[in-house]
Protein backbone atom coordinates (compact mmCIF):
# COMPACT_ATOMS: atom_id res chain seq x y z
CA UNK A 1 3.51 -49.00 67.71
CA UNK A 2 5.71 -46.32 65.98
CA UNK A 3 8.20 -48.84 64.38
CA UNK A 4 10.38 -47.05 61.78
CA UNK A 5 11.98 -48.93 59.11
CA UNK A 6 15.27 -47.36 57.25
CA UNK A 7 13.59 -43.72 58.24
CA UNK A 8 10.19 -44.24 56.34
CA UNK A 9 6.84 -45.29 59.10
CA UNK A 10 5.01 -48.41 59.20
CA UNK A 11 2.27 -46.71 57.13
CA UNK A 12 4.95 -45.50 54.06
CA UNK A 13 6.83 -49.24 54.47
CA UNK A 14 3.27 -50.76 53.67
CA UNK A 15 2.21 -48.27 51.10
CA UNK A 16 5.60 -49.09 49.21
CA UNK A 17 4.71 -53.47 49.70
CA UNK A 18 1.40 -52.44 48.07
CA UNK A 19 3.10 -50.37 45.32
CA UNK A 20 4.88 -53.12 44.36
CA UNK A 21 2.90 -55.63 44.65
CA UNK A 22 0.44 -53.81 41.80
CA UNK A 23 2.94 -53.09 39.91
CA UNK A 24 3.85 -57.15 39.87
CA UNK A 25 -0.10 -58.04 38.96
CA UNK A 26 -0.72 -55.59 36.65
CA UNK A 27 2.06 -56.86 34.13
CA UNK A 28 0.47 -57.09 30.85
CA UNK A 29 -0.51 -60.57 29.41
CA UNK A 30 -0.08 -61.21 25.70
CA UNK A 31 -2.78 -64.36 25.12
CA UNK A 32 -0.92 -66.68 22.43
CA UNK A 33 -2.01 -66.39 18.23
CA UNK A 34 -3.75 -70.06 18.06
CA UNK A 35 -4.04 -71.33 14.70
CA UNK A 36 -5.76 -74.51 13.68
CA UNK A 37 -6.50 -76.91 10.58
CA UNK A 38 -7.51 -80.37 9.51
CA UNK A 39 -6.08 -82.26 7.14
CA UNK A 40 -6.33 -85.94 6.46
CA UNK A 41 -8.39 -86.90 9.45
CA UNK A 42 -6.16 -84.48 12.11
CA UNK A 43 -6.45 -81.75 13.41
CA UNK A 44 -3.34 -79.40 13.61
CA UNK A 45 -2.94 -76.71 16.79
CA UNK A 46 -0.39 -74.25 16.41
CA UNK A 47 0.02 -71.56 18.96
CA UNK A 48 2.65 -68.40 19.64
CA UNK A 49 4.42 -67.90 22.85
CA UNK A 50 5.91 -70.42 25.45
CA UNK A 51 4.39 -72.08 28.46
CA UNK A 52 0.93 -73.45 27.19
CA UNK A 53 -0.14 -76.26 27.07
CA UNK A 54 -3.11 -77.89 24.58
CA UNK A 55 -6.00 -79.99 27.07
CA UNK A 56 -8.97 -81.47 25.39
CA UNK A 57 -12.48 -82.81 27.52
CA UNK A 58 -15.52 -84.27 26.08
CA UNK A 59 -17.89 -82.46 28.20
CA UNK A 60 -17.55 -78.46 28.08
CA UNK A 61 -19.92 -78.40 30.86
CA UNK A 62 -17.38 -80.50 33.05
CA UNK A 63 -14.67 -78.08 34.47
CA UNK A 64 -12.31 -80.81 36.02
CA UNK A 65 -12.41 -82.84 32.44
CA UNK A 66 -9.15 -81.33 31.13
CA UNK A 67 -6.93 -83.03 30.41
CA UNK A 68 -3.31 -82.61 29.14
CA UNK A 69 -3.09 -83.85 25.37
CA UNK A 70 -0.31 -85.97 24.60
CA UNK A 71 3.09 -84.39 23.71
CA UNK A 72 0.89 -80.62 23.49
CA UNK A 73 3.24 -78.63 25.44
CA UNK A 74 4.55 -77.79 22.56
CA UNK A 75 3.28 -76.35 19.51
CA UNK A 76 2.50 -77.17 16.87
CA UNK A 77 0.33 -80.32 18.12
CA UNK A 78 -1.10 -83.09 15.92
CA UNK A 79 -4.19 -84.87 17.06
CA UNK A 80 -6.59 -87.59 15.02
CA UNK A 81 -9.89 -86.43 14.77
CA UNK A 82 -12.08 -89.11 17.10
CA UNK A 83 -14.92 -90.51 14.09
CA UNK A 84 -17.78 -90.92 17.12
CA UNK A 85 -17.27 -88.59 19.99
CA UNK A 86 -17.09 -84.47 20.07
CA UNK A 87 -13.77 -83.16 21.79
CA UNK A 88 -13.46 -79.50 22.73
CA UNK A 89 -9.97 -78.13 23.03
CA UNK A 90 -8.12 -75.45 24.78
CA UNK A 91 -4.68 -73.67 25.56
CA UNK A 92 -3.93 -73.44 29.36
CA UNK A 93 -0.87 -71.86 30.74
């Protein structure tokens, strides 16, 4: 098709898209520092950065069990501990 773009062909306009586009999704990810404890019956979750959220399920095995935990967008989160029934807990961002 020969279309030229500012001087540079097709080929260098879509090896410069592809450039960039690694350069976007290779940006380096810093996970968060998560820090828990229990005291008095609840359990504390205190995390670094911005833009997580705490979710809690009762059945690892069940992927779409997360749920958001009340007020845990932001940290540090304070949550009783349930006296008959295991909870698992994670960050998502």
């Amino acid at each position: 098709m020969g279309e030229v773009h500012r001087g540079r062909s097709r080929a260098k306009v879509g090896q410069i898209v592809t450039n960039h586009f690694e350069a976007a999704t290779t940006a380096t990810v810093v996970p968060p520092t998560l820090i828990s404890g229990v005291a008095g019956g609840k359990l504390t979750l205190t995390w670094s950065g911005s833009g997580f959220v705490s979710q809690q399920n009762n059945n690892f095995g069940n992927s779409a069990g997360w749920t958001n935990v009340a007020g845990g967008d932001i940290s540090p989160v304070t949550i009783a501990i349930p006296a008959t029934e295991e909870i698992f807990y994670r960050l998502k961002q």
